[in-house]
N, C-alpha and C. Protein backbone atom coordinates (compact mmCIF):
# COMPACT_ATOMS: atom_id res chain seq x y z
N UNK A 1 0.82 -1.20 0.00
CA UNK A 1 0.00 0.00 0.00
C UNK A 1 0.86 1.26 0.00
N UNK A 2 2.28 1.22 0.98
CA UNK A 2 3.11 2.42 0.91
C UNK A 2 3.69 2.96 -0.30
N UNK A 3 3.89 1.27 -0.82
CA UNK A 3 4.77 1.82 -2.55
C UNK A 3 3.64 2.40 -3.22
N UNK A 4 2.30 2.29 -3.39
CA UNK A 4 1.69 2.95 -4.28
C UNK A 4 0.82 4.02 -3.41
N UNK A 5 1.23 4.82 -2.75
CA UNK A 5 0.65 5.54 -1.63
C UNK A 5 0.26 6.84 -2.71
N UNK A 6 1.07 7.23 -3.86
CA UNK A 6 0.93 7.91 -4.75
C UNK A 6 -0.16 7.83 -5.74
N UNK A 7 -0.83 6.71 -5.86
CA UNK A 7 -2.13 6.54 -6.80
C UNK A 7 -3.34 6.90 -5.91
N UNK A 8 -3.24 7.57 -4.58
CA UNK A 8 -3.93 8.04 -4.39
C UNK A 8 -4.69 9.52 -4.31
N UNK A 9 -3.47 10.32 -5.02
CA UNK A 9 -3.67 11.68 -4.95
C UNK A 9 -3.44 11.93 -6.49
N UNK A 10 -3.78 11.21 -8.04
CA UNK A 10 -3.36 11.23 -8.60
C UNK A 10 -3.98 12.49 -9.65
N UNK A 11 -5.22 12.97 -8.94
CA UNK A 11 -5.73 14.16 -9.30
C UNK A 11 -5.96 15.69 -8.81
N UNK A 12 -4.45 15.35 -7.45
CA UNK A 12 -4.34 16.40 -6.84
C UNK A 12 -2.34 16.71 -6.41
N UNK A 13 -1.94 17.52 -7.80
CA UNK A 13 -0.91 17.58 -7.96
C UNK A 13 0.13 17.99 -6.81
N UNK A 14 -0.54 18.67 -5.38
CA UNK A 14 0.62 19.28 -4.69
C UNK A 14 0.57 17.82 -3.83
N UNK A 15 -0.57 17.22 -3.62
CA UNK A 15 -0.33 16.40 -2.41
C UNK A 15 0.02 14.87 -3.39
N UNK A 16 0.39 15.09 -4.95
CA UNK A 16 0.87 13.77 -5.36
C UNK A 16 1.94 13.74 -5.34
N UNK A 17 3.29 14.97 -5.50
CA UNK A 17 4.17 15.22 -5.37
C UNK A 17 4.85 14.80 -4.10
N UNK A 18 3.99 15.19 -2.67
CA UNK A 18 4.00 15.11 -1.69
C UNK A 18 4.47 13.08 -1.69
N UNK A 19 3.03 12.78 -1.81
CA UNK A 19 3.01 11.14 -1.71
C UNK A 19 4.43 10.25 -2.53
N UNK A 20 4.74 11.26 -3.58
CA UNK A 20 5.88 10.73 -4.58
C UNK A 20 7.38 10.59 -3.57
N UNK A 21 7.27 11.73 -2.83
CA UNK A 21 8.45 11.78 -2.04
C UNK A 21 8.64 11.14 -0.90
N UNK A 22 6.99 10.88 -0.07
CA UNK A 22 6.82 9.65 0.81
C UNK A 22 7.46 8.11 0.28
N UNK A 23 6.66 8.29 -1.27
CA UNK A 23 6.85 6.80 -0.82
C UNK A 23 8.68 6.28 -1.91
N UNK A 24 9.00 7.19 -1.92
CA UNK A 24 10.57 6.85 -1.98
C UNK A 24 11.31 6.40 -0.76
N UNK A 25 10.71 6.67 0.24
CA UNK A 25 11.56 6.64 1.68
C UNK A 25 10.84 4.80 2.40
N UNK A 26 10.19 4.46 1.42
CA UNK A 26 9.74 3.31 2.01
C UNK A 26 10.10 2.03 1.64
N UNK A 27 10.34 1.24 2.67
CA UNK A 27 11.38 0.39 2.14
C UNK A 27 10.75 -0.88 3.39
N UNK A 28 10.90 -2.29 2.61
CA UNK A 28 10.52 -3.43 3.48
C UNK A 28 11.70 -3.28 4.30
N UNK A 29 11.60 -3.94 6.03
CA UNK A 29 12.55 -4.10 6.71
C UNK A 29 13.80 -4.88 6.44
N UNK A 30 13.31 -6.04 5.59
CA UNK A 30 14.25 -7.07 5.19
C UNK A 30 15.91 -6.60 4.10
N UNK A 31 15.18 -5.13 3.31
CA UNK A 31 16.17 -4.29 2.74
C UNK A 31 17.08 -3.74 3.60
N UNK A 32 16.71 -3.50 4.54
CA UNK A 32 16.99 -2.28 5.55
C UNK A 32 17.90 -3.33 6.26
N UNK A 33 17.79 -4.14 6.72
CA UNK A 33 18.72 -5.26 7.33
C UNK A 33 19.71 -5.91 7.07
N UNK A 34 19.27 -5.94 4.98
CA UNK A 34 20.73 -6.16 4.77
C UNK A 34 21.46 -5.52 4.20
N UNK A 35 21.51 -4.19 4.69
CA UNK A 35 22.69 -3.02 4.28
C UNK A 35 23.69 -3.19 5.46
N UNK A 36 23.22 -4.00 6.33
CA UNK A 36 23.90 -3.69 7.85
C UNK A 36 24.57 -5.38 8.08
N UNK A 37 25.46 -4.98 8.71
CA UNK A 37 26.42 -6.58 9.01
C UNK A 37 25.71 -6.70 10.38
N UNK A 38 24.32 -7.91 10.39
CA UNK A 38 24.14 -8.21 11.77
C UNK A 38 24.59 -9.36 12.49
N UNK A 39 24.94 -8.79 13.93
CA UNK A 39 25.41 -9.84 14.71
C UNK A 39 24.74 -11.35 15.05
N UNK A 40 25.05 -12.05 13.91
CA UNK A 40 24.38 -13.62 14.16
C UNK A 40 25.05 -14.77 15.18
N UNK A 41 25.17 -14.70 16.02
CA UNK A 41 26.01 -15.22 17.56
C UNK A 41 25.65 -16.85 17.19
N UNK A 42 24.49 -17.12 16.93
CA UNK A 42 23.98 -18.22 16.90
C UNK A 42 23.63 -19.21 15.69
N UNK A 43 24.67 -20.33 15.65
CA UNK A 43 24.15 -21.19 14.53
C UNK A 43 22.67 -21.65 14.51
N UNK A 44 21.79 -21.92 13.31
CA UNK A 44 20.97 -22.23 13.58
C UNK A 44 20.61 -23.81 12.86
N UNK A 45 20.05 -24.80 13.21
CA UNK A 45 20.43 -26.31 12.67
C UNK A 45 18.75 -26.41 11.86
N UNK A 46 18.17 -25.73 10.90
CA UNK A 46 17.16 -25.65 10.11
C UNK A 46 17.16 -25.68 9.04
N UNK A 47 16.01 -26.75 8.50
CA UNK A 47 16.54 -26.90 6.94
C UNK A 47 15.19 -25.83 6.65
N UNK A 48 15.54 -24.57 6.00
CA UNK A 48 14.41 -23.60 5.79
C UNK A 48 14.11 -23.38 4.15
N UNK A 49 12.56 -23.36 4.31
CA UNK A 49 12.49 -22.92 2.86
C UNK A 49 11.70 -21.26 2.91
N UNK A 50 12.08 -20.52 2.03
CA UNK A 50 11.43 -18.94 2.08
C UNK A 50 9.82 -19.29 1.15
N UNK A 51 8.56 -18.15 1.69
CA UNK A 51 7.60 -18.25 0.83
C UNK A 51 7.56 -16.62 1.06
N UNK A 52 7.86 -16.31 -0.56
CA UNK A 52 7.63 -14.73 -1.33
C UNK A 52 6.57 -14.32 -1.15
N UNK A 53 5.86 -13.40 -1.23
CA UNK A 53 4.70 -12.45 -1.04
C UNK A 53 4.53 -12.11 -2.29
N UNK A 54 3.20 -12.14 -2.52
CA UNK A 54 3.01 -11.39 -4.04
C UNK A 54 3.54 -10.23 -3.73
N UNK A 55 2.70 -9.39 -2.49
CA UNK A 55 3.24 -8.12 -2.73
C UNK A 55 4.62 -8.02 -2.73
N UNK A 56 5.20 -8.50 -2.26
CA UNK A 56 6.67 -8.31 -2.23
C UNK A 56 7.37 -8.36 -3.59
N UNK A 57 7.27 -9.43 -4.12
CA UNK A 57 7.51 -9.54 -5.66
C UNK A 57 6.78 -8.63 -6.38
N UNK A 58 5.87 -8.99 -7.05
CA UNK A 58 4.90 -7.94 -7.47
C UNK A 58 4.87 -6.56 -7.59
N UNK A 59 4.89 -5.92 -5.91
CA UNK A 59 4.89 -4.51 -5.92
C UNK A 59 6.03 -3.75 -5.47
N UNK A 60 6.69 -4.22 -4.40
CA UNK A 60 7.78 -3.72 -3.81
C UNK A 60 9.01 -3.97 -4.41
N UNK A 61 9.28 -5.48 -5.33
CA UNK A 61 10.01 -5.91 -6.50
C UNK A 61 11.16 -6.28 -5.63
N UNK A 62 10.84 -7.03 -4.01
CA UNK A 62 12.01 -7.12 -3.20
C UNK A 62 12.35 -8.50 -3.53
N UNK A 63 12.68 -9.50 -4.00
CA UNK A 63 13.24 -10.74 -3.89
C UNK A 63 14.86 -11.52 -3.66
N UNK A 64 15.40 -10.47 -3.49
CA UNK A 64 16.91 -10.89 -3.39
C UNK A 64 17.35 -10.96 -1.94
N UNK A 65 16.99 -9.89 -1.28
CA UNK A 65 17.36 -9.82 -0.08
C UNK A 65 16.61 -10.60 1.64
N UNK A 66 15.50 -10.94 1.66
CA UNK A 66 15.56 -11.83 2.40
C UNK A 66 15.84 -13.23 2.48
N UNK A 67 16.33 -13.72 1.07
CA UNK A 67 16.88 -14.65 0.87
C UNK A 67 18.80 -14.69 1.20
N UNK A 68 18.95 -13.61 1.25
CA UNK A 68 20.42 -13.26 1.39
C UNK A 68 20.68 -13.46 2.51
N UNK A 69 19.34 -12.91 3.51
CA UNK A 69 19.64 -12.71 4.62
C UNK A 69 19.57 -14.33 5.42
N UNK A 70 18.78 -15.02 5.23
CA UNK A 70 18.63 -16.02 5.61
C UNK A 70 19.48 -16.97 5.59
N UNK A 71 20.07 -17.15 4.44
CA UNK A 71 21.08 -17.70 4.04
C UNK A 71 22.99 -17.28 4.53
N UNK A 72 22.81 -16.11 5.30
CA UNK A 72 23.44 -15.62 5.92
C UNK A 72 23.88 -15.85 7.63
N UNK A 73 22.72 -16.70 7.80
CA UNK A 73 23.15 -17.24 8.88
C UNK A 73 23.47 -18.85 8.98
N UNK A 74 24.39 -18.92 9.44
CA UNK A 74 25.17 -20.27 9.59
C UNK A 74 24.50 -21.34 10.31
N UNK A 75 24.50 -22.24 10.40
CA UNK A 75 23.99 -23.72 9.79
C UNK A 75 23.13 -23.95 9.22
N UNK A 76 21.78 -23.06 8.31
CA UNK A 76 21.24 -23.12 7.86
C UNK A 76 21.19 -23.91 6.54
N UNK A 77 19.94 -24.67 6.07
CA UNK A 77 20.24 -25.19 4.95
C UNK A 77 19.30 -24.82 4.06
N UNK A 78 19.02 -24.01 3.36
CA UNK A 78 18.36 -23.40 2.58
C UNK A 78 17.92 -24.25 1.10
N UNK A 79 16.19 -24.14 1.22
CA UNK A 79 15.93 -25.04 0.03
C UNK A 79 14.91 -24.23 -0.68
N UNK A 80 14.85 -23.66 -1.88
CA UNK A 80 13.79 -22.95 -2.41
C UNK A 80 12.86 -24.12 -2.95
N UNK A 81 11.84 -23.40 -2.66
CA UNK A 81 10.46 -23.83 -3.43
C UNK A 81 10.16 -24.29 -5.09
N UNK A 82 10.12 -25.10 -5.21
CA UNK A 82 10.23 -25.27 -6.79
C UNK A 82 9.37 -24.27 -7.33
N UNK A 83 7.91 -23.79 -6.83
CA UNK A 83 7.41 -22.57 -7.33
C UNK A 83 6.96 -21.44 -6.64
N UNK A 84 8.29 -20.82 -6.50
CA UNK A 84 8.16 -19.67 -5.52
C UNK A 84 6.91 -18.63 -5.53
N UNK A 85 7.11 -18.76 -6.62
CA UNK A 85 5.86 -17.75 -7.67
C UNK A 85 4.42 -17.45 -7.59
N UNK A 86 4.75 -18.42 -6.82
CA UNK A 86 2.83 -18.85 -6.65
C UNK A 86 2.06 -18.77 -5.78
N UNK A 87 0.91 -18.11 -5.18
CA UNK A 87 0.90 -17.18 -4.60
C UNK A 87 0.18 -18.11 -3.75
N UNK A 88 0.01 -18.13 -2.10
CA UNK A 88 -0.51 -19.26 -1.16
C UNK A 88 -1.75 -19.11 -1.03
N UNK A 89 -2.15 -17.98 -1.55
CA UNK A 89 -3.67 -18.14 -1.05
C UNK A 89 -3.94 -16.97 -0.14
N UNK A 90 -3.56 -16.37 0.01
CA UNK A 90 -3.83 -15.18 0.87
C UNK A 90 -4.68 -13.99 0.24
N UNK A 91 -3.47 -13.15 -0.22
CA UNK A 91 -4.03 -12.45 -1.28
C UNK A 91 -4.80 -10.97 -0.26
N UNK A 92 -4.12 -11.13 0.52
CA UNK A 92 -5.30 -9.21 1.22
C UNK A 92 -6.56 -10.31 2.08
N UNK A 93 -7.53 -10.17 1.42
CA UNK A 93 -8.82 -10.48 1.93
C UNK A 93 -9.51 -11.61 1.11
N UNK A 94 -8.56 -12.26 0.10
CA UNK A 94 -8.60 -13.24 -0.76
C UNK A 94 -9.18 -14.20 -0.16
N UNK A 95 -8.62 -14.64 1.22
CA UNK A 95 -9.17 -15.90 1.76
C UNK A 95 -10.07 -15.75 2.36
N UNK A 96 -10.67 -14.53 2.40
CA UNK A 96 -11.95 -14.52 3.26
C UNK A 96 -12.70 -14.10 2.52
N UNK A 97 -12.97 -13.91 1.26
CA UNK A 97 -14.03 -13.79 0.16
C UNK A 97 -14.17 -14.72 -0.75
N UNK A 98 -13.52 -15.79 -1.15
CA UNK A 98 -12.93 -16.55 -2.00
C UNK A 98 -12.09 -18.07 -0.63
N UNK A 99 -13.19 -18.04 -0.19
CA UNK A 99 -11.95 -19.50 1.03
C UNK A 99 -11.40 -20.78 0.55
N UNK A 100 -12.79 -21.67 -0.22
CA UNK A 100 -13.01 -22.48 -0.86
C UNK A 100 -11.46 -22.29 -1.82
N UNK A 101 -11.84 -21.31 -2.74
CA UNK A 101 -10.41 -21.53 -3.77
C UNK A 101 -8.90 -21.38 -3.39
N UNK A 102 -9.57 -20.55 -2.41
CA UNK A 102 -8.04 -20.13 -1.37
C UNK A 102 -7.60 -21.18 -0.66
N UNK A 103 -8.13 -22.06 -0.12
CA UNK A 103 -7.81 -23.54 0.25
C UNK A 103 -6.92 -24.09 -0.34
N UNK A 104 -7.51 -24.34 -2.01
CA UNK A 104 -7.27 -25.50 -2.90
C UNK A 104 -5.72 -24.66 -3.71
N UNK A 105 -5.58 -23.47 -3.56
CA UNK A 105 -4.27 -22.49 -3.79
C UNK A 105 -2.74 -23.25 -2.79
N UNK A 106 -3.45 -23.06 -1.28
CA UNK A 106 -2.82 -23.18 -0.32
C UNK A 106 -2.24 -24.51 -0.28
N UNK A 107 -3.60 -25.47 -0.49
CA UNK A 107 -3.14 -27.19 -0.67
C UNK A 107 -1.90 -27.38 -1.68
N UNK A 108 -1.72 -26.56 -3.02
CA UNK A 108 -0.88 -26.55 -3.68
C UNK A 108 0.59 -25.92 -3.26
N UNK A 109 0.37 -25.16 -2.63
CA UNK A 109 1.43 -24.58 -1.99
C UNK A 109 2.35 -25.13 -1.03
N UNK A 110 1.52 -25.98 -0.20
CA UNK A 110 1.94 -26.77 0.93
C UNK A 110 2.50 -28.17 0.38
N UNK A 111 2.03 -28.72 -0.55
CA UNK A 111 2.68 -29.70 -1.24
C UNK A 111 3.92 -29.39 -1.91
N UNK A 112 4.35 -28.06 -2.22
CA UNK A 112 5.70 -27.85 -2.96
C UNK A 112 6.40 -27.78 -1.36
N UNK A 113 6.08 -26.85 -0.44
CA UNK A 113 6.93 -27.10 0.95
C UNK A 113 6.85 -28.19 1.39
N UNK A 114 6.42 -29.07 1.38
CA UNK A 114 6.44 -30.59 1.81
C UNK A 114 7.39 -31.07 1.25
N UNK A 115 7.62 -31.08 -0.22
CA UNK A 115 8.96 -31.44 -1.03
C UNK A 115 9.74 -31.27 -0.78
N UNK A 116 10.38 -30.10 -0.15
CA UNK A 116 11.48 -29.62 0.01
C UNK A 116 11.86 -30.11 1.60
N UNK A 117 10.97 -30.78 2.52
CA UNK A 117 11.56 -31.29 3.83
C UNK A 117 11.40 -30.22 4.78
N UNK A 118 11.35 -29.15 4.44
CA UNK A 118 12.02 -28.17 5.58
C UNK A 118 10.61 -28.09 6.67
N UNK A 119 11.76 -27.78 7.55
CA UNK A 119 11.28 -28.11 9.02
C UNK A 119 10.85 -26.03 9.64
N UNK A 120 11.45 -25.46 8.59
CA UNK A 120 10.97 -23.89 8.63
C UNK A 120 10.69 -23.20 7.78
N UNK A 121 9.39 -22.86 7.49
CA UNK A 121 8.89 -21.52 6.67
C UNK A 121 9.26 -20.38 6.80
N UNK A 122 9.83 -19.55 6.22
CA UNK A 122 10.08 -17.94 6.69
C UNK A 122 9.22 -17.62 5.63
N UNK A 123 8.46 -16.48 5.91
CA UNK A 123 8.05 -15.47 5.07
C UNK A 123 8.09 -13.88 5.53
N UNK A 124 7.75 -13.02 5.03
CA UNK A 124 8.18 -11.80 5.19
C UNK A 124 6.91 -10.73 5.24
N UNK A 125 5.45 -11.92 4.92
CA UNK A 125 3.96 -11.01 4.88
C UNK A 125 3.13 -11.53 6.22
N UNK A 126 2.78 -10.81 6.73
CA UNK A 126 1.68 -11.30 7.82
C UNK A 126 0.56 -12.12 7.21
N UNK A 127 -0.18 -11.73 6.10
CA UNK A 127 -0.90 -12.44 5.55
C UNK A 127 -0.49 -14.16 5.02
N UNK A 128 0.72 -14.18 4.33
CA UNK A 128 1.57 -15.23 4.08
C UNK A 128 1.68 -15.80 5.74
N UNK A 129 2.17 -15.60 6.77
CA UNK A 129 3.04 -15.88 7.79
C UNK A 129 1.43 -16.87 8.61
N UNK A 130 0.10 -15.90 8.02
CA UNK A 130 -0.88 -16.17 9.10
C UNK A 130 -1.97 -17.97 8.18
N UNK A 131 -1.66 -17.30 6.42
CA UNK A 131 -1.93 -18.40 5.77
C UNK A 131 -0.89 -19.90 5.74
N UNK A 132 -0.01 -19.86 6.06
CA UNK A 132 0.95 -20.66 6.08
C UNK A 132 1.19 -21.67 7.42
N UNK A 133 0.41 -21.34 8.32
CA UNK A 133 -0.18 -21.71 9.90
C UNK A 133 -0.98 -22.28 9.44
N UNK A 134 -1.96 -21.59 8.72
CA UNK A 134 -2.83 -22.48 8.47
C UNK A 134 -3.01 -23.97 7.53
N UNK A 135 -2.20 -23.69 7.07
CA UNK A 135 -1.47 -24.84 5.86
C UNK A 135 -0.97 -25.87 6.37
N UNK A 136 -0.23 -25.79 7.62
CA UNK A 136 0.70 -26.39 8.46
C UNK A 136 -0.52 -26.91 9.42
N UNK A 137 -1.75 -26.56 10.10
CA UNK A 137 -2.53 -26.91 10.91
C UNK A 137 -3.22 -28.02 9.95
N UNK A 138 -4.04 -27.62 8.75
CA UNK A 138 -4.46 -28.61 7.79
C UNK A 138 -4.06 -29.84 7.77
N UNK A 139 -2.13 -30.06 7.30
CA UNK A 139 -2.22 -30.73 7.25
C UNK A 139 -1.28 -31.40 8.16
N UNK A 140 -2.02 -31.32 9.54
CA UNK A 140 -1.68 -31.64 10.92
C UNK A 140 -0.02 -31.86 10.39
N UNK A 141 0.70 -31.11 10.48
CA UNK A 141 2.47 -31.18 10.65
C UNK A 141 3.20 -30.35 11.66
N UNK A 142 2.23 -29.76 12.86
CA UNK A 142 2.55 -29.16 13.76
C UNK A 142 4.13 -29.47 14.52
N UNK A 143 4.36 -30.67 14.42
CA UNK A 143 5.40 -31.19 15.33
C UNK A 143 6.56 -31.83 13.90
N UNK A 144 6.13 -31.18 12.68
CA UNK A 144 7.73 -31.03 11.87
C UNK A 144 8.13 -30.06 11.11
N UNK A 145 6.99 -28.65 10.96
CA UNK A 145 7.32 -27.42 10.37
C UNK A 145 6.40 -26.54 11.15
N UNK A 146 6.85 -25.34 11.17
CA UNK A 146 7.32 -24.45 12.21
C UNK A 146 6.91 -22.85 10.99
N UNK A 147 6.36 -21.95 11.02
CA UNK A 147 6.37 -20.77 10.32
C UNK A 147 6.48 -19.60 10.82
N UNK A 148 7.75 -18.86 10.44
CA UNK A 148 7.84 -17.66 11.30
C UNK A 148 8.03 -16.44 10.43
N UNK A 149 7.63 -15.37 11.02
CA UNK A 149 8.38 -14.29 10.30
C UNK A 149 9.95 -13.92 9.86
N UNK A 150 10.84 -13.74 8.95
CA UNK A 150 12.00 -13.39 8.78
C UNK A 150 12.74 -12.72 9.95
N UNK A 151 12.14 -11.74 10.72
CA UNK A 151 12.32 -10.97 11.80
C UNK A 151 12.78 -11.75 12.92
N UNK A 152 11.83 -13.18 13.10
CA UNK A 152 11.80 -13.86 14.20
C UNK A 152 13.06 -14.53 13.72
N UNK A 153 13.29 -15.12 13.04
CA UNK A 153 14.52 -15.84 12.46
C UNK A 153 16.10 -15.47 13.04
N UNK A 154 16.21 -14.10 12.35
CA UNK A 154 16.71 -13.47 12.65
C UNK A 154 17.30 -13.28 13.95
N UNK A 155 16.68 -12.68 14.59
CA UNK A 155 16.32 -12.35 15.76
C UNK A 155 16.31 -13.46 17.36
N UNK A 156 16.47 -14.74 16.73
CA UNK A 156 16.72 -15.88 17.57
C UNK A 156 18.29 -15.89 16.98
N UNK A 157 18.69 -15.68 15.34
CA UNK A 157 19.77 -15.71 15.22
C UNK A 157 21.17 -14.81 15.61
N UNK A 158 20.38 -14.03 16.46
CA UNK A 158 21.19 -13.00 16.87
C UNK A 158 20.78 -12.82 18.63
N UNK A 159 20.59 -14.02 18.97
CA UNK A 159 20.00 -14.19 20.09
C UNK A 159 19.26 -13.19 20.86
N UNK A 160 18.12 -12.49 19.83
CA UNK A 160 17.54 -11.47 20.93
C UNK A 160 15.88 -12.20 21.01
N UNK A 161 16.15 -13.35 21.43
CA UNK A 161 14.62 -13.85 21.35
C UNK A 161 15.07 -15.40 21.81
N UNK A 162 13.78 -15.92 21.98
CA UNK A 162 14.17 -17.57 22.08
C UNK A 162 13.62 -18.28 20.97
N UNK A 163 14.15 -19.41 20.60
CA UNK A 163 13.98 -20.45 19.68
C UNK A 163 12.51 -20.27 18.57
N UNK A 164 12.34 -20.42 17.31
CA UNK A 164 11.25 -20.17 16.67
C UNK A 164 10.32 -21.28 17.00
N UNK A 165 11.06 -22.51 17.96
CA UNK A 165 9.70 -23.64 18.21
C UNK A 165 9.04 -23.19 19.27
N UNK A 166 9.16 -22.38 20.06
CA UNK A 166 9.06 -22.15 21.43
C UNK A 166 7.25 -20.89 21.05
N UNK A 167 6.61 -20.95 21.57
CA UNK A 167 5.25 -20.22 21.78
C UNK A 167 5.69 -18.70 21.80
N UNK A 168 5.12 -17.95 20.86
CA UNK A 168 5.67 -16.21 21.03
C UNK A 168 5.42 -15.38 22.34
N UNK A 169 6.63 -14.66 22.88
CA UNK A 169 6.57 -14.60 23.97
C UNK A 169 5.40 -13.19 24.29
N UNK A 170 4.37 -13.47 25.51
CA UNK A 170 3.29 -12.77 25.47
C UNK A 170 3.56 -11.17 25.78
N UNK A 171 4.91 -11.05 26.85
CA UNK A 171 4.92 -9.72 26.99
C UNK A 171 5.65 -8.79 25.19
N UNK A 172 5.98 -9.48 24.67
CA UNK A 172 6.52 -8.73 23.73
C UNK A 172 5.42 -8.45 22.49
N UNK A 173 4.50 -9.29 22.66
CA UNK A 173 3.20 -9.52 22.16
C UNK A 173 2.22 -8.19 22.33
N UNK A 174 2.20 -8.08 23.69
CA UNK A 174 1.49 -6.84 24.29
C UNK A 174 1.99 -5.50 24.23
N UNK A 175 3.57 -5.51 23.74
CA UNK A 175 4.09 -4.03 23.39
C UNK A 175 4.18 -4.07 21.93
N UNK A 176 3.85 -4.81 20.90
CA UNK A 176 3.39 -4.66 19.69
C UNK A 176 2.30 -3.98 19.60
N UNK A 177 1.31 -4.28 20.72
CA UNK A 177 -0.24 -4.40 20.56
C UNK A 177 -0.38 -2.77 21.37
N UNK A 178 0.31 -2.35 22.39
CA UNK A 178 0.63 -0.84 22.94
C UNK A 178 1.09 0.62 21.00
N UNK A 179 2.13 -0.03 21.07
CA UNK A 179 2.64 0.57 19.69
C UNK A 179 1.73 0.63 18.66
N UNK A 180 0.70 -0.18 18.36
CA UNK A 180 -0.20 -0.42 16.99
C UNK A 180 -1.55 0.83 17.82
N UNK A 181 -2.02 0.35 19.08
CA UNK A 181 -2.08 1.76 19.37
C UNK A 181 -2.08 3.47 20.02
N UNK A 182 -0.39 3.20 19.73
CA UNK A 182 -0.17 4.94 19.97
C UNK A 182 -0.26 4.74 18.81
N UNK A 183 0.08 4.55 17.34
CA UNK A 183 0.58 4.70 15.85
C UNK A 183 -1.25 5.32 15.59
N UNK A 184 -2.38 4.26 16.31
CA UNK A 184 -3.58 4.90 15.80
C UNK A 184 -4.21 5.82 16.74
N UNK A 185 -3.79 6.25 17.58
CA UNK A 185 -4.01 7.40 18.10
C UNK A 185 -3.18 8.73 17.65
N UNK A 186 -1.93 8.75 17.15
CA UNK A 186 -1.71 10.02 16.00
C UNK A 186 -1.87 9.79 14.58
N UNK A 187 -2.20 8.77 14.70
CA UNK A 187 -3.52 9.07 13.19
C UNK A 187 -4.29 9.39 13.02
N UNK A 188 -5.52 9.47 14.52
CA UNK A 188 -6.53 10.15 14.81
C UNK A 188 -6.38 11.39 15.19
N UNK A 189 -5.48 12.62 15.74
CA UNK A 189 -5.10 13.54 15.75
C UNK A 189 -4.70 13.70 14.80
N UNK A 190 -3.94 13.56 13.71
CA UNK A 190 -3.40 13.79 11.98
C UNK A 190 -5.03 14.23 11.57
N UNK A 191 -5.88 13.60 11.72
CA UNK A 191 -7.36 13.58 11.22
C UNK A 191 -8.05 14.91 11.63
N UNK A 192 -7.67 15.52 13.11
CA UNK A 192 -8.45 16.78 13.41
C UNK A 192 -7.71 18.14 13.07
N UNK A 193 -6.55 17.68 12.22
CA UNK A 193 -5.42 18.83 12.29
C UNK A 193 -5.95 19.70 10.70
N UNK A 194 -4.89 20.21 10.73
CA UNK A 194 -5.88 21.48 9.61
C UNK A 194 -4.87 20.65 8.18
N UNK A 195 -3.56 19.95 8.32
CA UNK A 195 -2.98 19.51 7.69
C UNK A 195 -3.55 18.76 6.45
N UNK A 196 -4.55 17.72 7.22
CA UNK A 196 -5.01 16.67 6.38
C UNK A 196 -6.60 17.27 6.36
N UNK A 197 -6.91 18.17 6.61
CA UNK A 197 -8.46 18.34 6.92
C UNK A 197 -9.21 18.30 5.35
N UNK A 198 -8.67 18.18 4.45
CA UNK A 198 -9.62 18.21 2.96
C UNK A 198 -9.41 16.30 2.92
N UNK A 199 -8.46 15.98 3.65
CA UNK A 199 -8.52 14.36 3.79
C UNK A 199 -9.12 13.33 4.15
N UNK A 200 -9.75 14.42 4.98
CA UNK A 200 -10.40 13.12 6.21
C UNK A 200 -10.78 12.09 5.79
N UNK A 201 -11.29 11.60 4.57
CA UNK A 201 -12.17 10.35 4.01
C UNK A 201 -11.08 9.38 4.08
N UNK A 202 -9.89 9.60 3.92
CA UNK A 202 -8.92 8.84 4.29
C UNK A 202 -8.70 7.90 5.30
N UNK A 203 -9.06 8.51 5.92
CA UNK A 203 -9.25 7.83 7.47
C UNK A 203 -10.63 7.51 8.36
N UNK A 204 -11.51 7.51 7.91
CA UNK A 204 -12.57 7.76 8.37
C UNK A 204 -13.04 6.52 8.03
């Protein structure tokens, strides 16, 4: 939505300009991570396979780098997907308007990660991260693949977290859930300000 934050003002030249210069500055985290040499303390003994995001491919055109990154940490054994390409079934609101087909997407999807053995999913979309649970619940494999965010990966690999088998820990859970909202409480002040005031439908 950030990369095309600009097709929304596309008939109002000062604030498209505006959006043009926003959304240059926006960038997935996974870019942002690997400009930087991070401290990976910890081997990790996982045979992982990555699942791409449409949007990610698609819109943001990121595919090189969370694969870099992953593969960047040591003992890892990295196995791509024979069809990376293909999208799990998610899709935004795909699976909840469309379930039935979104299923029979997902069933396909989960059979190419089955191929490959791996005992870890990384993906890099919440939507992906939340369809891919579900894929894994289906087809009861709870206790031999495991799906986490890239972040979490990471982040055990640099020991600032515990193990990706281990249950997400609740207090860190609840300062996600603090942060999501202060972020919508100065969005709701952005809304009464004189700034955005020809905007409001935006938010409303």
């Amino acid at each position: 939505m950030l990369k095309e934050y600009d097709g929304l003002f596309e008939d109002d030249p000062e604030w498209l300009e505006r959006a043009r210069h926003f959304k240059q500055k926006v960038a997935d985290i996974s870019v942002i991570l690997n400009k930087f040499s991070l401290k990976l303390e910890r081997a990790l003994s996982y045979r992982v396979t990555y699942q791409p995001s449409c949007h990610m491919t698609n819109v943001q055109k990121v595919t090189k780098d969370p694969e870099a990154l992953i593969q960047s940490i040591e003992g890892i054994e990295f196995i791509r997907l024979n069809s990376p390409n293909l999208c799990c079934g998610s899709g935004g609101i795909y699976n909840l308007i469309h379930f039935e087909e979104s299923m029979n997407i997902l069933d396909a999807k989960m059979s190419d990660i089955k191929n490959t053995k791996a005992n870890v999913i990384v993906t890099t979309n919440p939507g992906c991260l939340l369809q891919m649970k579900v894929g894994i619940a289906k087809e009861n494999l709870h206790d031999h693949i495991k799906a986490v965010h890239l972040v979490e990966l990471l982040a055990e690999a640099c020991e600032a977290t515990k193990k990706v088998h281990e249950p997400f820990h609740f207090p860190l859970c609840m300062k996600m859930i603090n942060l999501s909202a202060r972020i919508y409480r100065k969005l709701a002040n952005l809304k009464k300000s004189n700034i955005i005031q020809n905007r409001a439908s935006l938010f409303s």
